[in-house]
C-alpha atoms as a PDB file:
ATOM      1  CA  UNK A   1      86.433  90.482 113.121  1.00  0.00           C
ATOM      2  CA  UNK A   2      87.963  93.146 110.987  1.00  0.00           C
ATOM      3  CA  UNK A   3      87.267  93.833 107.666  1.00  0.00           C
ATOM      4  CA  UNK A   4      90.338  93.386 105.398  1.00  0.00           C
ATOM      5  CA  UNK A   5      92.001  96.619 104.185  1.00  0.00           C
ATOM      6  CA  UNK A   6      90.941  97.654 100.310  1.00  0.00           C
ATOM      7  CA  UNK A   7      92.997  96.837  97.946  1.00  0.00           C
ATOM      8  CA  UNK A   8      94.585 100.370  97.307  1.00  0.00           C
ATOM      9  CA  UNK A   9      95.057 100.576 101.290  1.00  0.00           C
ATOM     10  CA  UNK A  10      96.495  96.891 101.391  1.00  0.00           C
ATOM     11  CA  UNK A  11      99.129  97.896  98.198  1.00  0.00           C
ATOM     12  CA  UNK A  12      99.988 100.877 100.171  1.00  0.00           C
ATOM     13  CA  UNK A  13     100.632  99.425 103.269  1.00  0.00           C
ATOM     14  CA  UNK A  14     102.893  96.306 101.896  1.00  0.00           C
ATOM     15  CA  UNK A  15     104.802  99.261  99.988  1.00  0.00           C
ATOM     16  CA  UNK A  16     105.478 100.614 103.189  1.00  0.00           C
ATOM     17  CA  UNK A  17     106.304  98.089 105.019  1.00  0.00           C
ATOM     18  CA  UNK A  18     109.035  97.319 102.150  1.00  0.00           C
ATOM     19  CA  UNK A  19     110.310 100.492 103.108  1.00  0.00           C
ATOM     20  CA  UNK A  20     111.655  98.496 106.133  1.00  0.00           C
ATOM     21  CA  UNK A  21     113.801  96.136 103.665  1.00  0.00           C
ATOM     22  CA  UNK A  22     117.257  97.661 103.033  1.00  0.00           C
ATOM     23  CA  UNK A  23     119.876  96.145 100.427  1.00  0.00           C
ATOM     24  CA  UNK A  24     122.543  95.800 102.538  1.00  0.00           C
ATOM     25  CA  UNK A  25     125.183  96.221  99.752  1.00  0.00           C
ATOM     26  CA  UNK A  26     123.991  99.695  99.307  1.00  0.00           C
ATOM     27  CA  UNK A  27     122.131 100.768 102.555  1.00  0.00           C
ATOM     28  CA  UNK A  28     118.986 101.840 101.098  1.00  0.00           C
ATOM     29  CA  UNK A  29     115.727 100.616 101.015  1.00  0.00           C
ATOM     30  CA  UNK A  30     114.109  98.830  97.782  1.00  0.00           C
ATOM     31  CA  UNK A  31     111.176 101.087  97.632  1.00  0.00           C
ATOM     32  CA  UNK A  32     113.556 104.242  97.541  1.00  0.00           C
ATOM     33  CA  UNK A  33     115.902 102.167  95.110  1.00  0.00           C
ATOM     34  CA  UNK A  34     113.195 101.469  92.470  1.00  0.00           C
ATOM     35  CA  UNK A  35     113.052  98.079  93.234  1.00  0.00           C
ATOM     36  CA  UNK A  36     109.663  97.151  93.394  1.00  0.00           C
ATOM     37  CA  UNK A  37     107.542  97.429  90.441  1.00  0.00           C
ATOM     38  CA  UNK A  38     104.421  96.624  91.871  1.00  0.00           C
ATOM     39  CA  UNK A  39     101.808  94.468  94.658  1.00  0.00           C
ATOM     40  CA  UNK A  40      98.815  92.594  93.409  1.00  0.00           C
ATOM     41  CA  UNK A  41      96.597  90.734  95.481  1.00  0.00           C
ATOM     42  CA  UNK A  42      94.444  87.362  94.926  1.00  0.00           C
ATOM     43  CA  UNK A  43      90.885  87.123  96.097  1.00  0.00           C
ATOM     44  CA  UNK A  44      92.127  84.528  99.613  1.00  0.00           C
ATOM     45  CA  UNK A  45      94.339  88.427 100.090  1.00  0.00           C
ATOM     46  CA  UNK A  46      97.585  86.385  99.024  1.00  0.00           C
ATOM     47  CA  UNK A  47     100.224  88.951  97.702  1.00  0.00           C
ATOM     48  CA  UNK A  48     102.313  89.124  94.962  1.00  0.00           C
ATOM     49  CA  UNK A  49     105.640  91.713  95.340  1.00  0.00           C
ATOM     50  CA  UNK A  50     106.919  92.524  91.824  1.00  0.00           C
ATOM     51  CA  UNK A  51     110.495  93.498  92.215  1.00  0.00           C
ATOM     52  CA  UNK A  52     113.944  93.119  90.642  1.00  0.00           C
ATOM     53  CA  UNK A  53     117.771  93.584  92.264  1.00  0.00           C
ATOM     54  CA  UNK A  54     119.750  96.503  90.705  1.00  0.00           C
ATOM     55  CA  UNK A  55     121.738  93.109  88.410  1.00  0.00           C
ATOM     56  CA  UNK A  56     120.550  89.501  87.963  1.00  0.00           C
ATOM     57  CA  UNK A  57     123.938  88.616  89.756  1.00  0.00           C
ATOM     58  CA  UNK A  58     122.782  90.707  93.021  1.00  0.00           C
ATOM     59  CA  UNK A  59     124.952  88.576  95.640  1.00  0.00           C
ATOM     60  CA  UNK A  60     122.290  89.142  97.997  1.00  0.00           C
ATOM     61  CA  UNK A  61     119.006  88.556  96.007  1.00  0.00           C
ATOM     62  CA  UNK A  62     117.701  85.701  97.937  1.00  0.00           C
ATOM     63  CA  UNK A  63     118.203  88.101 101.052  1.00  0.00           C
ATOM     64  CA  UNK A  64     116.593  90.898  99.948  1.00  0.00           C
ATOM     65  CA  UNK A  65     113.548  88.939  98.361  1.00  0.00           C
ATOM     66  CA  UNK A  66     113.415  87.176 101.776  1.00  0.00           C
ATOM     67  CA  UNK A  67     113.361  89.789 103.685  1.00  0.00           C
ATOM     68  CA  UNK A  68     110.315  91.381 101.492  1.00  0.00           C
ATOM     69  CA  UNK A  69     107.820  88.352 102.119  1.00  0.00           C
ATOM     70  CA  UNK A  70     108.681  88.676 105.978  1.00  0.00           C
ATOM     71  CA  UNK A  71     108.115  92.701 106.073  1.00  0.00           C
ATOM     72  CA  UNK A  72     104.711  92.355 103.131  1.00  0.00           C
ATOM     73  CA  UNK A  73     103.491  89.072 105.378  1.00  0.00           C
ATOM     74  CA  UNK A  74     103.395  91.200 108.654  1.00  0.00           C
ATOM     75  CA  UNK A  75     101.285  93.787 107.157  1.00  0.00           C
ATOM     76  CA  UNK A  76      97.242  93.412 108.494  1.00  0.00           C
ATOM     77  CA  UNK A  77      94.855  91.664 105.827  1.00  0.00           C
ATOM     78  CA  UNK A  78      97.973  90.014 103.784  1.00  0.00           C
ATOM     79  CA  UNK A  79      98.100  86.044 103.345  1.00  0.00           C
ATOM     80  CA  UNK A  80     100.913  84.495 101.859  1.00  0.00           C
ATOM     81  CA  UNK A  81     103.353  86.254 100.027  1.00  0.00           C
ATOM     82  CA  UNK A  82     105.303  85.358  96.990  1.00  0.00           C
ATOM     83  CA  UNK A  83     108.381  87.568  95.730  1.00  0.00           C
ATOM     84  CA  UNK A  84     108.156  87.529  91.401  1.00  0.00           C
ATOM     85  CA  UNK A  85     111.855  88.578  90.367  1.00  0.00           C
ATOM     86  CA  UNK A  86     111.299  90.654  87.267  1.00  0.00           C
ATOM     87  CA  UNK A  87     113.655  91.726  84.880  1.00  0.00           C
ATOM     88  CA  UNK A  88     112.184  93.902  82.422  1.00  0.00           C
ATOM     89  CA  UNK A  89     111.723  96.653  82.542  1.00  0.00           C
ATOM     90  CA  UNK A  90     115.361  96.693  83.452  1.00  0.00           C
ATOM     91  CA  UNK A  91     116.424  98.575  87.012  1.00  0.00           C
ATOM     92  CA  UNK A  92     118.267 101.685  86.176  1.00  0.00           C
ATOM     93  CA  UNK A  93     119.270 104.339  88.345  1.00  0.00           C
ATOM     94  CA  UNK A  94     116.686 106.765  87.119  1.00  0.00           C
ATOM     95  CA  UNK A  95     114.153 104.249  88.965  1.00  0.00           C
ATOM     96  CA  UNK A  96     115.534 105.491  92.514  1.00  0.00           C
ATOM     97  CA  UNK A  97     113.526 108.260  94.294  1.00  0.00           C
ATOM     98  CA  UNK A  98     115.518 111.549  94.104  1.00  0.00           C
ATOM     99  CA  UNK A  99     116.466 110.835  97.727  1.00  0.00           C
ATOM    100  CA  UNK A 100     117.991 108.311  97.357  1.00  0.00           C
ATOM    101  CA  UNK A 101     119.804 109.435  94.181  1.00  0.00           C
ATOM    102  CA  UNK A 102     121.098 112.296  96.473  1.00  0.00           C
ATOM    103  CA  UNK A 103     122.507 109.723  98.832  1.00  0.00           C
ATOM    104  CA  UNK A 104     124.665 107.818  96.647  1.00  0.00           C
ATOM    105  CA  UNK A 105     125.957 110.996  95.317  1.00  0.00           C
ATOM    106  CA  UNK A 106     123.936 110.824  91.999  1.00  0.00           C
ATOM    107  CA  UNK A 107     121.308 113.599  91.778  1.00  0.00           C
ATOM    108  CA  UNK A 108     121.417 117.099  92.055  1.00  0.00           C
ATOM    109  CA  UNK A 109     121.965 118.221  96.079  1.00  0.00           C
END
C-alpha cells in the first residue's frame, strides 16, 4: 500500500491538477485566474478547494466548481472533494498570475 502524499505535496498536487480546469468564458485556467484561494485537507484525506468565480453571477459557476472536484478527486491520496465558493476576499484582476494578465491584454508584455 502507499503511503498518502504529505499534506504540502497533496495541496500541491490538487493545485495542479486545477490547472487542468479552464473557465470556458475566458479560456484560462482558475489557478492562473486567481481563483482558488486555497486546499485544506481532513484527517480521512477529504479535500476542501477554496475558490470563487471572477462575479457571483458567473453563468458557468456550477461548471467550473464541477469540473474542480473531478480534476482535485483524481489526484493520488485525495478522498472526497467539496468545492467552498468564497467571496471575500473579493476576485480582482490583480489575483491573476502575470501570465495570464498578459493574455487578456492586461499586464505589461
Amino acid at each position: 500500500m502507499t503511503e498518502p502524499a504529505a499534506p504540502d505535496a497533496r495541496e500541491a498536487a490538487v493545485i495542479d491538477a486545477l490547472r487542468g480546469v479552464i473557465d470556458p468564458e475566458i479560456g484560462l485556467d482558475v489557478v492562473s485566474l486567481g481563483l482558488v484561494y486555497g486546499v485544506t485537507f481532513d484527517a480521512d484525506g477529504d479535500a476542501t478547494v477554496r475558490m470563487t468565480m471572477t462575479t457571483p453571477a458567473c453563468p458557468l459557476g456550477e461548471v467550473i466548481a464541477e469540473d474542480a472536484v473531478n480534476a482535485a478527486r483524481a489526484v493520488d491520496g485525495v478522498g472526497e472533494v467539496r468545492v467552498e465558493l468564497v467571496w471575500d476576499p473579493p476576485w480582482t484582476p490583480d489575483r491573476m498570475s502575470p501570465e495570464a494578465q498578459r493574455a487578456l491584454g492586461w499586464g505589461p508584455r
